[in-house]
PDB file of N, CA and C in Angstrom:
ATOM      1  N   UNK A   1     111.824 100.603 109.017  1.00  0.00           N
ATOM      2  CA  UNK A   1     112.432 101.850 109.405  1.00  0.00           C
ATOM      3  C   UNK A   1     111.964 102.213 110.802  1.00  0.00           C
ATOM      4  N   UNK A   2     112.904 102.780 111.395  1.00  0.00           N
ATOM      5  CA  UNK A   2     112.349 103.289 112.741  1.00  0.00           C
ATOM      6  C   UNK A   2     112.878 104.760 112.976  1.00  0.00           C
ATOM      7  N   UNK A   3     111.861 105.672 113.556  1.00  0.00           N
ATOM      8  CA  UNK A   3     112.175 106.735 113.813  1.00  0.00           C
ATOM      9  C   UNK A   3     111.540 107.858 114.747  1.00  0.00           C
ATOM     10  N   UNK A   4     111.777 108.521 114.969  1.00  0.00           N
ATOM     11  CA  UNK A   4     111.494 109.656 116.044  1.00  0.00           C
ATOM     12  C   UNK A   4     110.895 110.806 115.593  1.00  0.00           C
ATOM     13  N   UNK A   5     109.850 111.538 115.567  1.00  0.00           N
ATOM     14  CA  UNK A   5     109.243 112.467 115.122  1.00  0.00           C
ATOM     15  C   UNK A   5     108.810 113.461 116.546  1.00  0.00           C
ATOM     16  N   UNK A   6     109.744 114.676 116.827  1.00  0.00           N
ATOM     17  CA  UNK A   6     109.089 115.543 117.393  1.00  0.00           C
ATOM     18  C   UNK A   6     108.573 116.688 117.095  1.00  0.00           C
ATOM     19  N   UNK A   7     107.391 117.313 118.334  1.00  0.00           N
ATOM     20  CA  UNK A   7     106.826 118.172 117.733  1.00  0.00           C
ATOM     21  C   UNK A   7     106.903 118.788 118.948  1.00  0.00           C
ATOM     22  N   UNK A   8     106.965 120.264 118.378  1.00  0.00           N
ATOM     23  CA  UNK A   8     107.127 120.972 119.697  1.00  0.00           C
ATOM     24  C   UNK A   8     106.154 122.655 119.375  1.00  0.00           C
ATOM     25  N   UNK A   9     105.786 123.219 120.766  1.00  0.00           N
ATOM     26  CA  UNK A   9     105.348 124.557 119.500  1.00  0.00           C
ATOM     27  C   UNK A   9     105.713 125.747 119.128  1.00  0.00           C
ATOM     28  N   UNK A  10     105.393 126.285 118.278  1.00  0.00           N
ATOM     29  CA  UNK A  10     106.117 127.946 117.664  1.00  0.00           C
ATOM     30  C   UNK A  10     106.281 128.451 119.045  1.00  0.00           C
ATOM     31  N   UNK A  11     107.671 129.416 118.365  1.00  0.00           N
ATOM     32  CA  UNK A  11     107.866 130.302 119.219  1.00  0.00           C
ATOM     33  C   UNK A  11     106.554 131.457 118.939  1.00  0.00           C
ATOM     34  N   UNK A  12     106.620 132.295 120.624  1.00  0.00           N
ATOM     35  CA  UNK A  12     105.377 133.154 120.463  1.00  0.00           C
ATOM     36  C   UNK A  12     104.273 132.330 120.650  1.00  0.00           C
ATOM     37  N   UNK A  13     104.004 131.480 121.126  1.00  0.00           N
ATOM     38  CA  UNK A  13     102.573 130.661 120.983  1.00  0.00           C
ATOM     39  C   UNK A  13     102.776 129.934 122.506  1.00  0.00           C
ATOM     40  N   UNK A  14     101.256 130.790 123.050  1.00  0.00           N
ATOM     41  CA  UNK A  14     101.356 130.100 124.779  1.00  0.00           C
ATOM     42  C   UNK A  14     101.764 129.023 125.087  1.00  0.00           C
ATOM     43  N   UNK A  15     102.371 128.581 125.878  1.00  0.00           N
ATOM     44  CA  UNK A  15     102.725 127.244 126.449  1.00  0.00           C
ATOM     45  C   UNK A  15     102.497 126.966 127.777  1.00  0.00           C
ATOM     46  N   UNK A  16     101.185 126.937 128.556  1.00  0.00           N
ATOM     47  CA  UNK A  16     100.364 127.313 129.939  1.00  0.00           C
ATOM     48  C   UNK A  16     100.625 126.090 130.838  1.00  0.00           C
ATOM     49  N   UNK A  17     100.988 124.003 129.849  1.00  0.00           N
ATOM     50  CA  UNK A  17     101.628 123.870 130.798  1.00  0.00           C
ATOM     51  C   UNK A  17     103.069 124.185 130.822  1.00  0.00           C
ATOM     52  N   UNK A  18     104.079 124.483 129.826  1.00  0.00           N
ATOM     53  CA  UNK A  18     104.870 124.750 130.452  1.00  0.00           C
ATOM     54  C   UNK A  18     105.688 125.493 131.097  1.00  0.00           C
ATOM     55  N   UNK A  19     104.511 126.573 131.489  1.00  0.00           N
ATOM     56  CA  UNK A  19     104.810 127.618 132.760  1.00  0.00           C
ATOM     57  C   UNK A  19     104.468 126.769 134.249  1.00  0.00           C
ATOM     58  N   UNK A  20     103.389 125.972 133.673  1.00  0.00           N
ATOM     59  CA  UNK A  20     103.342 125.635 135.544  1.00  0.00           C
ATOM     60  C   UNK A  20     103.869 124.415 135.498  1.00  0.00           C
ATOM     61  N   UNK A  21     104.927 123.877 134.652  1.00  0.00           N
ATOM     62  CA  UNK A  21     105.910 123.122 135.163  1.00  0.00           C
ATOM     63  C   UNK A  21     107.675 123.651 135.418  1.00  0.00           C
ATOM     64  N   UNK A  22     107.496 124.987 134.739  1.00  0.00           N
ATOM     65  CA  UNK A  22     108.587 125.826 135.514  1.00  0.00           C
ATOM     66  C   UNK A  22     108.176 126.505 136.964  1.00  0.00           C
ATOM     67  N   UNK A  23     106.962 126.836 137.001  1.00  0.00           N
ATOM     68  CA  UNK A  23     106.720 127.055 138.401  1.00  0.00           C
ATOM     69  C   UNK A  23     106.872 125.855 139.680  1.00  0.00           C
ATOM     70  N   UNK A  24     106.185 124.617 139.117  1.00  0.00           N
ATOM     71  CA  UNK A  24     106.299 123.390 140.268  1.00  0.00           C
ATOM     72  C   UNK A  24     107.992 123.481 140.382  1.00  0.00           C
ATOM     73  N   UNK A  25     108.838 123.444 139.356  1.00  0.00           N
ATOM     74  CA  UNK A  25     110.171 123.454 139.466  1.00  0.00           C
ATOM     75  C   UNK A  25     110.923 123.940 140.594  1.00  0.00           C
ATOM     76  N   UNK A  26     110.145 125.848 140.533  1.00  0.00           N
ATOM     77  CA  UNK A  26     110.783 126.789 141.113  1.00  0.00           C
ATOM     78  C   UNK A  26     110.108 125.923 142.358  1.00  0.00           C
ATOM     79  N   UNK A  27     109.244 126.015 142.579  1.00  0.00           N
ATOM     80  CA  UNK A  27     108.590 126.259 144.069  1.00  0.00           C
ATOM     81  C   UNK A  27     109.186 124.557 144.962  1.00  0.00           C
ATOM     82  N   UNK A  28     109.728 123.591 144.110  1.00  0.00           N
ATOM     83  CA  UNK A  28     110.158 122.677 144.521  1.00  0.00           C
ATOM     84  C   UNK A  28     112.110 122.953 145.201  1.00  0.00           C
ATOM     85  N   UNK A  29     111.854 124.258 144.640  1.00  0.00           N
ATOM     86  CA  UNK A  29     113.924 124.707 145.065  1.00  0.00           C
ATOM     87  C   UNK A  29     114.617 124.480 143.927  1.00  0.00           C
ATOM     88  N   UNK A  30     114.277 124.526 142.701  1.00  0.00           N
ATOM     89  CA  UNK A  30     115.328 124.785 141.602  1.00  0.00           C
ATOM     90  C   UNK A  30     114.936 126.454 141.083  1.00  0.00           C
ATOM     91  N   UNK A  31     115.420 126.807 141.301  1.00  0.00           N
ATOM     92  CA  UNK A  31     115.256 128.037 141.221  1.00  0.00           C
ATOM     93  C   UNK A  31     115.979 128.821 140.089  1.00  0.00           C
ATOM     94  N   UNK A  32     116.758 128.078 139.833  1.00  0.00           N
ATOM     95  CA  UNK A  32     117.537 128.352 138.137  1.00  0.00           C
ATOM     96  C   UNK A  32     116.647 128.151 137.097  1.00  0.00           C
ATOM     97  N   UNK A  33     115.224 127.061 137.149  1.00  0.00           N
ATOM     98  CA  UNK A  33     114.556 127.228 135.633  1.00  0.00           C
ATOM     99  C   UNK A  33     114.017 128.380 136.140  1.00  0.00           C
ATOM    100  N   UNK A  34     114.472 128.730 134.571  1.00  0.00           N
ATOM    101  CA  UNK A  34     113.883 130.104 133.928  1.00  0.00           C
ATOM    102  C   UNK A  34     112.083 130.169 132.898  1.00  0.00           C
ATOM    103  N   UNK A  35     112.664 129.128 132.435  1.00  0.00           N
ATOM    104  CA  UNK A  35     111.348 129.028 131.765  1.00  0.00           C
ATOM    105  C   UNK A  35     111.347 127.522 131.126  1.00  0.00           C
ATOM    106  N   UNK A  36     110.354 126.419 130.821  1.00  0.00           N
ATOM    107  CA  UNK A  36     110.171 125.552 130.191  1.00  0.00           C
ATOM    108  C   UNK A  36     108.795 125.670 129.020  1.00  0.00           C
ATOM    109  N   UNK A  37     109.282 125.057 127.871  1.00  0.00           N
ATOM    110  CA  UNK A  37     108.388 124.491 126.756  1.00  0.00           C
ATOM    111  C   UNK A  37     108.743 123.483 126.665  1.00  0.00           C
ATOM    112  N   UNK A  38     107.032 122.720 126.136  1.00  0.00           N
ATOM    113  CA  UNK A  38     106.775 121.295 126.644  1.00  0.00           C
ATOM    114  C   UNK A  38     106.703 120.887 125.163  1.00  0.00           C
ATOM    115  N   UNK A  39     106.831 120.003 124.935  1.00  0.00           N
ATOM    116  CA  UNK A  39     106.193 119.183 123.385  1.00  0.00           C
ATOM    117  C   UNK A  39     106.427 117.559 123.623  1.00  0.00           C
ATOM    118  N   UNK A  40     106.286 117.310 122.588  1.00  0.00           N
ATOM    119  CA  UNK A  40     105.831 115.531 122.652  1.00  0.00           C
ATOM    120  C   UNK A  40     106.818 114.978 121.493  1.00  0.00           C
ATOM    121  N   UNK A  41     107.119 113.528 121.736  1.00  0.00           N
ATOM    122  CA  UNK A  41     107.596 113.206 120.764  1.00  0.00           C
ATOM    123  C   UNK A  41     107.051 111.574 120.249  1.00  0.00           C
ATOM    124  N   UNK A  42     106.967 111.293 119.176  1.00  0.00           N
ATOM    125  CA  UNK A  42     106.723 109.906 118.901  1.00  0.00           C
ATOM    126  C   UNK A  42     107.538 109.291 118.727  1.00  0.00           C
ATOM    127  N   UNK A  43     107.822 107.543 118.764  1.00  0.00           N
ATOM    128  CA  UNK A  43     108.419 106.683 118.214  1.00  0.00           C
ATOM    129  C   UNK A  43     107.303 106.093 117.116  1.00  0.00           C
ATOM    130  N   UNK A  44     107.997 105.635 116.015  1.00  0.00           N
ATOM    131  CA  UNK A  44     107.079 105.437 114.854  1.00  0.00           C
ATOM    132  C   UNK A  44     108.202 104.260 114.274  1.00  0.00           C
ATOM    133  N   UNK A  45     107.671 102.951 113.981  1.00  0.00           N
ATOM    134  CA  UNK A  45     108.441 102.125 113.237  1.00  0.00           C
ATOM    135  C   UNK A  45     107.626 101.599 112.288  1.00  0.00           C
ATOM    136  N   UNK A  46     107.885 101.587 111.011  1.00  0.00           N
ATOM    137  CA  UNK A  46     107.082 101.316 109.975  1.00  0.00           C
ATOM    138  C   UNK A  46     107.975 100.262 108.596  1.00  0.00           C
ATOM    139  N   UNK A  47     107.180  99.542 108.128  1.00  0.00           N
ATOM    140  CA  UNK A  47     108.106  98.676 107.002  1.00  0.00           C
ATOM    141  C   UNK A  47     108.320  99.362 106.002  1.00  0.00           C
ATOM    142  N   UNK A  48     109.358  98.418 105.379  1.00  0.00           N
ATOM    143  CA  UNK A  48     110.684  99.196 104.435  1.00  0.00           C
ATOM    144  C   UNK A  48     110.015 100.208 103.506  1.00  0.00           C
ATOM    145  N   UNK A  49     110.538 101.616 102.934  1.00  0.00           N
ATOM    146  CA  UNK A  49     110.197 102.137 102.049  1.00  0.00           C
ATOM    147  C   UNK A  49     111.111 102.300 100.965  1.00  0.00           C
ATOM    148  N   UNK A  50     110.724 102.832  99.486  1.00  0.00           N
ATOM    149  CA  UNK A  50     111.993 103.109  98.661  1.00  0.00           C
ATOM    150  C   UNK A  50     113.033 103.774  98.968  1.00  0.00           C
ATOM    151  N   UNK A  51     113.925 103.645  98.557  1.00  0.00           N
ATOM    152  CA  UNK A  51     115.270 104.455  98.812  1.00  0.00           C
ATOM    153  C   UNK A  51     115.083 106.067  98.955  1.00  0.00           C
ATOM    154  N   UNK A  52     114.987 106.659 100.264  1.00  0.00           N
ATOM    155  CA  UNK A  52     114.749 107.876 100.044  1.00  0.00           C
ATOM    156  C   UNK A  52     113.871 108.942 100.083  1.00  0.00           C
ATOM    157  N   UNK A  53     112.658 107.538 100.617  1.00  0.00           N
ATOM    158  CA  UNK A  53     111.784 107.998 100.445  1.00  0.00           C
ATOM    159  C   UNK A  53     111.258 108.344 101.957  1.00  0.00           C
ATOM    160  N   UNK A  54     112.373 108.007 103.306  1.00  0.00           N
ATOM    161  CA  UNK A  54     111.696 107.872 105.018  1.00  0.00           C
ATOM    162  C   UNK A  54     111.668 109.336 105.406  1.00  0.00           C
ATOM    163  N   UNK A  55     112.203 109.975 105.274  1.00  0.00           N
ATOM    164  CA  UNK A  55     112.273 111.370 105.429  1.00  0.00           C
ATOM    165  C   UNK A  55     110.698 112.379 105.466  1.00  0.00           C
ATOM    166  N   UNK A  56     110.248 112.403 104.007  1.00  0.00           N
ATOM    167  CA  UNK A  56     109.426 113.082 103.382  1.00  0.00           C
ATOM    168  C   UNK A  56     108.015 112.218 103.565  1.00  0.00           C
ATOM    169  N   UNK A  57     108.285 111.028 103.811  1.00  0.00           N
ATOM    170  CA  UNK A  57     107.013 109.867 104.386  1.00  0.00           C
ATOM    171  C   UNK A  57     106.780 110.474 105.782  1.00  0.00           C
ATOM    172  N   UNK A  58     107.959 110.825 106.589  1.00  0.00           N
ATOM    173  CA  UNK A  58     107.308 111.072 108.020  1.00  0.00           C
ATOM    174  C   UNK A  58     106.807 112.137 108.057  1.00  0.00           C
ATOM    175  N   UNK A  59     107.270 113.058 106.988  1.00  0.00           N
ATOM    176  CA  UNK A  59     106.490 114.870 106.954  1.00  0.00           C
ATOM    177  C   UNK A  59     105.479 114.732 106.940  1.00  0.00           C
ATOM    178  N   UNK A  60     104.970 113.980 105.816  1.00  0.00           N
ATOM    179  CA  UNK A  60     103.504 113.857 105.484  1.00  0.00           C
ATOM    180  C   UNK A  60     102.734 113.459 107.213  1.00  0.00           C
ATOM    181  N   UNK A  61     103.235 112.183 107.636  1.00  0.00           N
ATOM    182  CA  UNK A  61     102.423 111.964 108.424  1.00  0.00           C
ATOM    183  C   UNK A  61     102.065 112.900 109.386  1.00  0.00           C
ATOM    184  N   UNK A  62     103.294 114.341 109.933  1.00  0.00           N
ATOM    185  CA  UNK A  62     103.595 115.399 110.894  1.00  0.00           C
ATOM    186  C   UNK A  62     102.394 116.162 109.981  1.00  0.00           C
ATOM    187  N   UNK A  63     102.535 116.431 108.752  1.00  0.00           N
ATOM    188  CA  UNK A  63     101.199 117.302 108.569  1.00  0.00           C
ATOM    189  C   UNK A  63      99.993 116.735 108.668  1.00  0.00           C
ATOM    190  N   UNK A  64      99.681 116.132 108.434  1.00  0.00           N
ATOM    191  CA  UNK A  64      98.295 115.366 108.028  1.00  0.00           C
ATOM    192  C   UNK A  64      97.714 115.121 109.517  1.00  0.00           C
ATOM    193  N   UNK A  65      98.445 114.710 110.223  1.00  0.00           N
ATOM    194  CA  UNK A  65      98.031 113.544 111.730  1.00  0.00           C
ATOM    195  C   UNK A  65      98.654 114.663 113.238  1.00  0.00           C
ATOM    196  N   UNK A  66      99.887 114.072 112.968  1.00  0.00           N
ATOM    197  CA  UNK A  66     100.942 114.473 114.356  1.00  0.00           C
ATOM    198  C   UNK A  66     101.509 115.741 114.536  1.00  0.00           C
ATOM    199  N   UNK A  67     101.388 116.661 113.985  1.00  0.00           N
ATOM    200  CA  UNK A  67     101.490 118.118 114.436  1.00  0.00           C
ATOM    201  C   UNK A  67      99.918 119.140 113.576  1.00  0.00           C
ATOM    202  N   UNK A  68      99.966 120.231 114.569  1.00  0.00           N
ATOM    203  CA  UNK A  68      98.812 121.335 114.059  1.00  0.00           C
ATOM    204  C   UNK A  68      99.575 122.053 113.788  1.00  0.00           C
ATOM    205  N   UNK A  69      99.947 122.571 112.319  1.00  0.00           N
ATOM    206  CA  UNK A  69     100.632 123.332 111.268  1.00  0.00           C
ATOM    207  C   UNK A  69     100.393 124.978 112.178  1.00  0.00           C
ATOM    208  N   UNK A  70      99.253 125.464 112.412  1.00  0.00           N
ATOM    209  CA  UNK A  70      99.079 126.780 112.629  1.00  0.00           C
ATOM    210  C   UNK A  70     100.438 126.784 114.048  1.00  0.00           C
ATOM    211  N   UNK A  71     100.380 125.979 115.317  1.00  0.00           N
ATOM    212  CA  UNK A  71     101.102 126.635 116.111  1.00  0.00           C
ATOM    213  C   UNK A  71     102.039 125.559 116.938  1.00  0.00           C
ATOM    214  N   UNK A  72     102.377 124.720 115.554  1.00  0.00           N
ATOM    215  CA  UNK A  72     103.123 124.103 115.901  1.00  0.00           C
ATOM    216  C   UNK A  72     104.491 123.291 115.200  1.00  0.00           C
ATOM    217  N   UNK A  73     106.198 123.210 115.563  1.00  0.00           N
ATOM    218  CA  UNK A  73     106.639 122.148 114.070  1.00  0.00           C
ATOM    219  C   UNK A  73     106.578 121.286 114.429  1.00  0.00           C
ATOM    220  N   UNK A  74     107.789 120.658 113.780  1.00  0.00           N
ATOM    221  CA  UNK A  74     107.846 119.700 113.861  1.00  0.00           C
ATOM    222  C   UNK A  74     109.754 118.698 113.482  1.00  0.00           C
ATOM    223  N   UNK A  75     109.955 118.124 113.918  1.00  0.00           N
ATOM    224  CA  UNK A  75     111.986 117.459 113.083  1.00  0.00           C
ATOM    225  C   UNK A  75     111.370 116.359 113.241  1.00  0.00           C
ATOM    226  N   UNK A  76     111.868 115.394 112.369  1.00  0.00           N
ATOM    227  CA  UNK A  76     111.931 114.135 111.911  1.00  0.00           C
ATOM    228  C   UNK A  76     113.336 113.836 112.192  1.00  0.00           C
ATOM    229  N   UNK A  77     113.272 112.607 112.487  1.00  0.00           N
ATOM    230  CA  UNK A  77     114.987 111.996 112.777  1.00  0.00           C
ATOM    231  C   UNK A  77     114.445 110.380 112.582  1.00  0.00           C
ATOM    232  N   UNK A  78     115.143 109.961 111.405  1.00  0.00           N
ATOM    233  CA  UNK A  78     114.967 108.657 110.731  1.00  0.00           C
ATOM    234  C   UNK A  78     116.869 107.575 112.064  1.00  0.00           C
ATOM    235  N   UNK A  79     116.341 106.862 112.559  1.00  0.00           N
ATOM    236  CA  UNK A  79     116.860 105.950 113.311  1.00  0.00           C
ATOM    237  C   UNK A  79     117.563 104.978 112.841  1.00  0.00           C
ATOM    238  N   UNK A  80     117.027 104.152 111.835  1.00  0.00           N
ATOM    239  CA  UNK A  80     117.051 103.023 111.117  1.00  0.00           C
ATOM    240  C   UNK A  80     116.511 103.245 109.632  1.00  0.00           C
ATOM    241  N   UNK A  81     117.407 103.327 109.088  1.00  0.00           N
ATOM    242  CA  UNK A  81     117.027 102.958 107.600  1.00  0.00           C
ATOM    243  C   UNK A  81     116.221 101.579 107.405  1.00  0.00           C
TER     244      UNK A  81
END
């Protein structure tokens, strides 16, 4: 299976760099961003699971490992069955 897991963070919850990458923006002459939030995303390819089961396998890993629950989510997007 292959798939994409991003995480990005709550709304309401500072995002310090991505104010000063809307600022480098502005001060570079785009002057239309308004504001940017930053987050990360993984690629994750892992061998076959049961039918049904790729979905709720990658949650686990977003809680446990790849996202901080308090101020942050997370979407799963399965690629490859």
């Amino acid at each position: 299976m292959k798939a994409r897991v991003h995480v990005f963070l709550k709304e309401g919850v500072l995002d310090p760099q991505g104010k000063a990458v809307a600022s480098a923006l502005q001060t570079l002459g785009f002057e239309e961003v308004l504001s940017v939030r930053q987050g990360k995303f993984f690629d994750i390819e892992t061998s076959s699971l049961p039918k049904g089961a790729n979905e709720e396998r990658l949650k686990e890993y977003c809680k446990k490992l790849l996202a901080n629950p308090v101020i942050e989510n997370f979407k799963v997007e399965v690629i490859e069955p």
